[in-house]
N, C-alpha and C. Protein backbone atom coordinates (compact mmCIF):
# COMPACT_ATOMS: atom_id res chain seq x y z
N UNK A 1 13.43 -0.30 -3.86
CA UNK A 1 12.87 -0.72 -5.12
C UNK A 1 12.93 0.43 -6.12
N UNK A 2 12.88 0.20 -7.70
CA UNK A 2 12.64 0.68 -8.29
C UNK A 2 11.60 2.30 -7.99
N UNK A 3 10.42 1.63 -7.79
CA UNK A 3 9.19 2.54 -7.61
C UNK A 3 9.56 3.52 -6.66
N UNK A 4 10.05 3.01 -5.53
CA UNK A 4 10.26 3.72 -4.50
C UNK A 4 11.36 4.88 -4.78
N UNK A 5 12.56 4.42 -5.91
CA UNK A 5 13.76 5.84 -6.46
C UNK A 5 12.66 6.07 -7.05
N UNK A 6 11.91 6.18 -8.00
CA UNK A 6 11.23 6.98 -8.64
C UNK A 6 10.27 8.12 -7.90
N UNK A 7 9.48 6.91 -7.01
CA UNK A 7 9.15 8.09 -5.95
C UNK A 7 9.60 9.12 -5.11
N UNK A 8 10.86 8.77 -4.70
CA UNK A 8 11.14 9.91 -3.94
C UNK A 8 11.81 11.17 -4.77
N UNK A 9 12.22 11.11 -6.48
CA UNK A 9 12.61 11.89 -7.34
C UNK A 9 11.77 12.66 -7.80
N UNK A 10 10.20 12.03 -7.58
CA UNK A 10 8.91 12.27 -7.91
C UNK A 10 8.87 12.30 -9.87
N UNK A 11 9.03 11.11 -9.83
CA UNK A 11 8.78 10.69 -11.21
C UNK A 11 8.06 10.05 -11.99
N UNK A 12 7.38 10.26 -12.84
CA UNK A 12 6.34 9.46 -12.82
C UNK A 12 6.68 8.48 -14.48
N UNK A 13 7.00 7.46 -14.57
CA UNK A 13 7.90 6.80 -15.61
C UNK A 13 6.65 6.14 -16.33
N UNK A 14 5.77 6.42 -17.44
CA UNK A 14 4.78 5.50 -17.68
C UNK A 14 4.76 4.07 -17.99
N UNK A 15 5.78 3.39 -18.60
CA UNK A 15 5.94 2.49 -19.02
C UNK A 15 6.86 1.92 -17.39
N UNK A 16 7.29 2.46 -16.83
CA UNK A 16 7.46 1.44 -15.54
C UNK A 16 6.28 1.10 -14.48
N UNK A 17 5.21 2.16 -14.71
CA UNK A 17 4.41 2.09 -13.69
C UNK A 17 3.11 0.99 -14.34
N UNK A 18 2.98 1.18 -15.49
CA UNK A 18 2.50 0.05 -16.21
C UNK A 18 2.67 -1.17 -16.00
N UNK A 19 4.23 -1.26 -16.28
CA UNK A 19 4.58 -2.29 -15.32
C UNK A 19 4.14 -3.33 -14.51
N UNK A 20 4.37 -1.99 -13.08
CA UNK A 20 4.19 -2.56 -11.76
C UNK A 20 3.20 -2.64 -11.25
N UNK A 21 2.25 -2.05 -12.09
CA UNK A 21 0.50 -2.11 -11.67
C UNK A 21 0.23 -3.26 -12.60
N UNK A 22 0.91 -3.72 -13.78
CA UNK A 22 0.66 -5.19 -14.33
C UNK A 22 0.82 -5.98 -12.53
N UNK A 23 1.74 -5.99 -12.53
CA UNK A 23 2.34 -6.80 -11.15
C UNK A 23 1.44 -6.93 -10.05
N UNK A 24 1.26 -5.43 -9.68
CA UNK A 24 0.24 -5.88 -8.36
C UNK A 24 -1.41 -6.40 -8.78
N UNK A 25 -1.78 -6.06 -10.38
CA UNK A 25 -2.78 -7.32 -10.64
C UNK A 25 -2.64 -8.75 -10.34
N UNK A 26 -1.77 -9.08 -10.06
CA UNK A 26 -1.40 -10.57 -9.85
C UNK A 26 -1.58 -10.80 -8.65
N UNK A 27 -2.02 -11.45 -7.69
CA UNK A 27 -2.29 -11.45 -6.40
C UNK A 27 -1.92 -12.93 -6.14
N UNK A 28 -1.38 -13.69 -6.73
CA UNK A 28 -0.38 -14.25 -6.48
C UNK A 28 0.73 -13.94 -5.77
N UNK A 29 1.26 -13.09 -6.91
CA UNK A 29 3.11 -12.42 -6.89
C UNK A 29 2.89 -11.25 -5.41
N UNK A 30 1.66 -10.60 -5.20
CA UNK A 30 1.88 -9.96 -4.40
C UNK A 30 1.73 -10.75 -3.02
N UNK A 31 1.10 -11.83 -2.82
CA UNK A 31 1.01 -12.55 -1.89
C UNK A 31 2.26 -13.17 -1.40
N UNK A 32 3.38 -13.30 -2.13
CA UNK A 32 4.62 -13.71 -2.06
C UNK A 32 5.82 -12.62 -1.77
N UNK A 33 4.72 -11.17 -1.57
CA UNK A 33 5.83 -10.54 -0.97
C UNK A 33 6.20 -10.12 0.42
N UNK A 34 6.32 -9.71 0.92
CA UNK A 34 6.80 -9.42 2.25
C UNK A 34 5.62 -8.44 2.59
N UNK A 35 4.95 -8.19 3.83
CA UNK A 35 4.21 -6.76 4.15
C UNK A 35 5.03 -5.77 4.39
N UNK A 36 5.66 -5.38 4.39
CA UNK A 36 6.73 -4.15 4.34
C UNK A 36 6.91 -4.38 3.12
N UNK A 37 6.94 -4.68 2.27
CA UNK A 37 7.02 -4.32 1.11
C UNK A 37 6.31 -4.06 0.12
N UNK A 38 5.30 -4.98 0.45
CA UNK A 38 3.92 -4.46 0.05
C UNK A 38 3.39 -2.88 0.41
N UNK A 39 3.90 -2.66 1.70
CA UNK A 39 2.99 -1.06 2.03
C UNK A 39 4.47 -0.13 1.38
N UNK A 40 5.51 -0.12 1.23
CA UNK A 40 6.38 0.37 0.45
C UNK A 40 5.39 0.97 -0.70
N UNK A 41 5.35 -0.49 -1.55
CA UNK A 41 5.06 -0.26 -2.78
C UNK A 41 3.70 0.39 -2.60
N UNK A 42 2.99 0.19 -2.07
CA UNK A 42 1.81 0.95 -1.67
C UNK A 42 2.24 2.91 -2.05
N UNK A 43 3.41 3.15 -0.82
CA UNK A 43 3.13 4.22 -0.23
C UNK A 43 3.67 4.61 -1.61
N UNK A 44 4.84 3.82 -2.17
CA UNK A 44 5.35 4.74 -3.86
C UNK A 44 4.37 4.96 -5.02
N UNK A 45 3.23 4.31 -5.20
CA UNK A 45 2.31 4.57 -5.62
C UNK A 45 1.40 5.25 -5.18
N UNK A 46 0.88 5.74 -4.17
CA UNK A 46 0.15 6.97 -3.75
C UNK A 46 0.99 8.28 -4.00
N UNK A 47 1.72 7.89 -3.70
CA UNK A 47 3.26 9.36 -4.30
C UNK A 47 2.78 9.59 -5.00
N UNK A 48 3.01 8.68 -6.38
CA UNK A 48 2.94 9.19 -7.76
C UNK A 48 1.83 9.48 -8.09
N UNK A 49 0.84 9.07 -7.77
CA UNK A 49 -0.62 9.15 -7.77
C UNK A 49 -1.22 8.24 -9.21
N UNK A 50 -0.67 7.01 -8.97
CA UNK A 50 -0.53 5.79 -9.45
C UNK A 50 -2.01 4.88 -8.98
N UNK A 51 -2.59 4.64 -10.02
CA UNK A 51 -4.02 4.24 -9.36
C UNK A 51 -4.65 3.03 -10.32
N UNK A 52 -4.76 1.63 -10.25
CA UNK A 52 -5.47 0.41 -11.04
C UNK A 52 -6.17 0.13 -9.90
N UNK A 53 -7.44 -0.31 -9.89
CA UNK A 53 -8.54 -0.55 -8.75
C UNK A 53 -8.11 -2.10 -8.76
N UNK A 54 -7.56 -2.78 -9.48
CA UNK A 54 -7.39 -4.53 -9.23
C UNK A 54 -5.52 -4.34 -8.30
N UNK A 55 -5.11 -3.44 -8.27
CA UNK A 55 -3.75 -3.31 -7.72
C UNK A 55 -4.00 -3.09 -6.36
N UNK A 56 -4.81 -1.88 -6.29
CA UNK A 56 -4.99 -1.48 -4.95
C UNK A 56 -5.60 -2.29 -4.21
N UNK A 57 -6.90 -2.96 -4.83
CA UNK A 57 -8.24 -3.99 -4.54
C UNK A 57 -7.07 -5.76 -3.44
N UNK A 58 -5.98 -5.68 -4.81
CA UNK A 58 -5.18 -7.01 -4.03
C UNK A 58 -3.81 -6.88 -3.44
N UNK A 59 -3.67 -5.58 -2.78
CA UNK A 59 -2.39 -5.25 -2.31
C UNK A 59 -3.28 -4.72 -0.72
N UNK A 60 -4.35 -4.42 -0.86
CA UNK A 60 -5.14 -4.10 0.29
C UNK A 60 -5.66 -5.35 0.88
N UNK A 61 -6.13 -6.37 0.27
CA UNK A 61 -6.34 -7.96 1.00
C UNK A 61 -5.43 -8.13 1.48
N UNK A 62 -4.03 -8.07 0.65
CA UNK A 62 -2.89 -8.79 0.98
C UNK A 62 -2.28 -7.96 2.53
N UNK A 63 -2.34 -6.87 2.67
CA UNK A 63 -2.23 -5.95 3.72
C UNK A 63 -2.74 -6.34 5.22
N UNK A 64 -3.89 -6.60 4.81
CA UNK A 64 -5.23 -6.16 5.82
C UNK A 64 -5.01 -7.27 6.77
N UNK A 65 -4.58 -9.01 6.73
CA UNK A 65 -4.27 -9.65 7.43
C UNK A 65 -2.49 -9.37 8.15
N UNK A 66 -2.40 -8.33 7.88
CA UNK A 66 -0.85 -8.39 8.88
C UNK A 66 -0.39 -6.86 9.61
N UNK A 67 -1.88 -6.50 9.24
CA UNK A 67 -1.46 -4.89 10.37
C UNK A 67 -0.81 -5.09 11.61
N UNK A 68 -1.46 -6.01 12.54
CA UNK A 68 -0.73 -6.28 13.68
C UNK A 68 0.86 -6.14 13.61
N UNK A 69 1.46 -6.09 12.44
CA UNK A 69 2.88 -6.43 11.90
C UNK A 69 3.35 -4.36 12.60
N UNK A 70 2.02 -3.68 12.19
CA UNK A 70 2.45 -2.22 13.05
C UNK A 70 2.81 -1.68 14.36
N UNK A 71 3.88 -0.68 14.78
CA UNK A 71 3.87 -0.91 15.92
C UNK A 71 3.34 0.71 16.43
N UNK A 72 3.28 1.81 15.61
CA UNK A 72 2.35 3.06 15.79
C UNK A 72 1.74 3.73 14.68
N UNK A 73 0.87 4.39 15.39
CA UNK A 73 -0.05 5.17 14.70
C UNK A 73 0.45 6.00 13.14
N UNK A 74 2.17 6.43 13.70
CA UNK A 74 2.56 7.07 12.39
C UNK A 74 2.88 5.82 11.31
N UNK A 75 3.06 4.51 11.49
CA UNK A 75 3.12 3.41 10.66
C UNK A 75 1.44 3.28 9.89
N UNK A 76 0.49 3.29 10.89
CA UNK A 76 -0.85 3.16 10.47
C UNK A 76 -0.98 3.67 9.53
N UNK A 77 -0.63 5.04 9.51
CA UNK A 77 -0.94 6.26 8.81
C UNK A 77 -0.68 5.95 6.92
N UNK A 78 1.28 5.61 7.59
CA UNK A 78 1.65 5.62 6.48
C UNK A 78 1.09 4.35 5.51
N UNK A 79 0.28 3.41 6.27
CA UNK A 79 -0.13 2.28 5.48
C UNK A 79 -1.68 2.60 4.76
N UNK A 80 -2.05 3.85 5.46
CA UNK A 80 -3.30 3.81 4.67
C UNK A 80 -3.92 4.90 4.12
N UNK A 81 -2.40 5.97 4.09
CA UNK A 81 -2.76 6.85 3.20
C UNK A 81 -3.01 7.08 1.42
N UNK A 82 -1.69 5.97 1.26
CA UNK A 82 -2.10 5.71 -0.35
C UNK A 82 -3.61 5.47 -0.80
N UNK A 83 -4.26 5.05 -0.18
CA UNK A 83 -5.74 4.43 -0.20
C UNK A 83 -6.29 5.55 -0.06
N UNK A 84 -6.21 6.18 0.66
CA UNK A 84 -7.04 7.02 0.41
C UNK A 84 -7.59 8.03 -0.23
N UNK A 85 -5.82 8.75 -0.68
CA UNK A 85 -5.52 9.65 -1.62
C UNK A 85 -6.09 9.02 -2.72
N UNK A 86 -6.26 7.82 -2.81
CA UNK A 86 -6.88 7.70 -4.16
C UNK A 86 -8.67 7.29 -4.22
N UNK A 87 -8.37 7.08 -3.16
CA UNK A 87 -10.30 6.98 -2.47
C UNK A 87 -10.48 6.11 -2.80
N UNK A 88 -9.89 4.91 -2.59
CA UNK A 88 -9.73 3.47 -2.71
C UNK A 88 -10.28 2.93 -1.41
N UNK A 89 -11.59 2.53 -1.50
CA UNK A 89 -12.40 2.02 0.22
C UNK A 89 -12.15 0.82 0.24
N UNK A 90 -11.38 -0.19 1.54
CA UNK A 90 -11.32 -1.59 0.84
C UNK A 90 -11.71 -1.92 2.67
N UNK A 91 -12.53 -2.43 2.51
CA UNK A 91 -13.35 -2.42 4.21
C UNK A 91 -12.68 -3.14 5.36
N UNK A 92 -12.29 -4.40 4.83
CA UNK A 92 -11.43 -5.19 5.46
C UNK A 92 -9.83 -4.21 6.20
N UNK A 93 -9.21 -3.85 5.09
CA UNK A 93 -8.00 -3.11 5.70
C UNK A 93 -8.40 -1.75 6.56
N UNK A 94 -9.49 -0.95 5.92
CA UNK A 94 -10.26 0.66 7.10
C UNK A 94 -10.11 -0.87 8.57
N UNK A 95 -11.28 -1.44 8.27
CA UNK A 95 -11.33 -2.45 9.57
C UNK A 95 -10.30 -2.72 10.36
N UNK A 96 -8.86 -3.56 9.96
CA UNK A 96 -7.79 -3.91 10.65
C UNK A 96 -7.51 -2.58 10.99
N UNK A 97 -7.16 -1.41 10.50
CA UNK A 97 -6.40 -0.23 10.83
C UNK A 97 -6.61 0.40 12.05
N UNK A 98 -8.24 0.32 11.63
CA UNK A 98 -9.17 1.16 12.73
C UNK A 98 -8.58 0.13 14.17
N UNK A 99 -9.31 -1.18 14.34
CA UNK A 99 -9.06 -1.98 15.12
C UNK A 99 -7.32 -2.10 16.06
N UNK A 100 -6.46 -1.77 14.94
CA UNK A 100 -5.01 -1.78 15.56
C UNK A 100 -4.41 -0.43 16.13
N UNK A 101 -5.29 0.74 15.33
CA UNK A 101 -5.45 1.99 16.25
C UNK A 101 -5.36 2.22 17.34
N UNK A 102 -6.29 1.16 18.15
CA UNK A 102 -6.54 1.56 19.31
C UNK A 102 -5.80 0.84 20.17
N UNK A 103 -4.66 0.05 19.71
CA UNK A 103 -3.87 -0.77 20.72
C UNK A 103 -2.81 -0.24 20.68
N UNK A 104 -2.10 0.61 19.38
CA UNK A 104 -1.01 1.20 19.17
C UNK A 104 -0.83 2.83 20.17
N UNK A 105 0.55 2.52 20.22
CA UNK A 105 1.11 4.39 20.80
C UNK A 105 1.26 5.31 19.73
N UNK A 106 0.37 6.53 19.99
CA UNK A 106 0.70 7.51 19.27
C UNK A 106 2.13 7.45 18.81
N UNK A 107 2.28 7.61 17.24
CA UNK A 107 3.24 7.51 16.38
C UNK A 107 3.73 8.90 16.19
């Protein structure tokens, strides 16, 4: 994706990220995306240090029912570090993470 070249160039584009945080307000459109793509877009926005509390708030619902979708700890990680870096608490997804923690192999 987009976000994701930007992220790894470490760029921070204002008018694209505007954007895409319009986008993940929609919890519709994000419900229609894939979970891998969702924690993508996740992780390119913790990069940038990209932060709307209604983005994070419905990209973390949308998350939180498909952790099981992980298969280790270094996946865990990478799904719930954006959140945190931004100190974004969303109880439901800490919950699934914690919970799938303990079934997963060290990553």
């Amino acid at each position: 994706t987009v976000t994701s070249c930007f992220e790894t160039l470490e760029i921070y584009h204002p008018q694209w990220m505007n954007a895409v945080l319009e986008l993940g307000r929609d919890q519709f459109a994000i419900q229609k995306v894939s979970f891998f793509q969702v924690a993508q877009f996740m992780r390119a926005l913790g990069r940038l240090g990209a932060y709307d509390e209604a983005t994070y708030h419905n990209t973390a619902q949308a998350l939180a029912g498909d952790v099981h979708l992980l298969r280790d700890a270094g996946e865990l990680t990478d799904l719930i570090e954006p959140f945190a870096r931004a100190g974004h608490l969303h109880q439901p997804l800490v919950d699934a993470v914690l919970a799938r923690h303990g079934e997963v192999p060290a990553g």
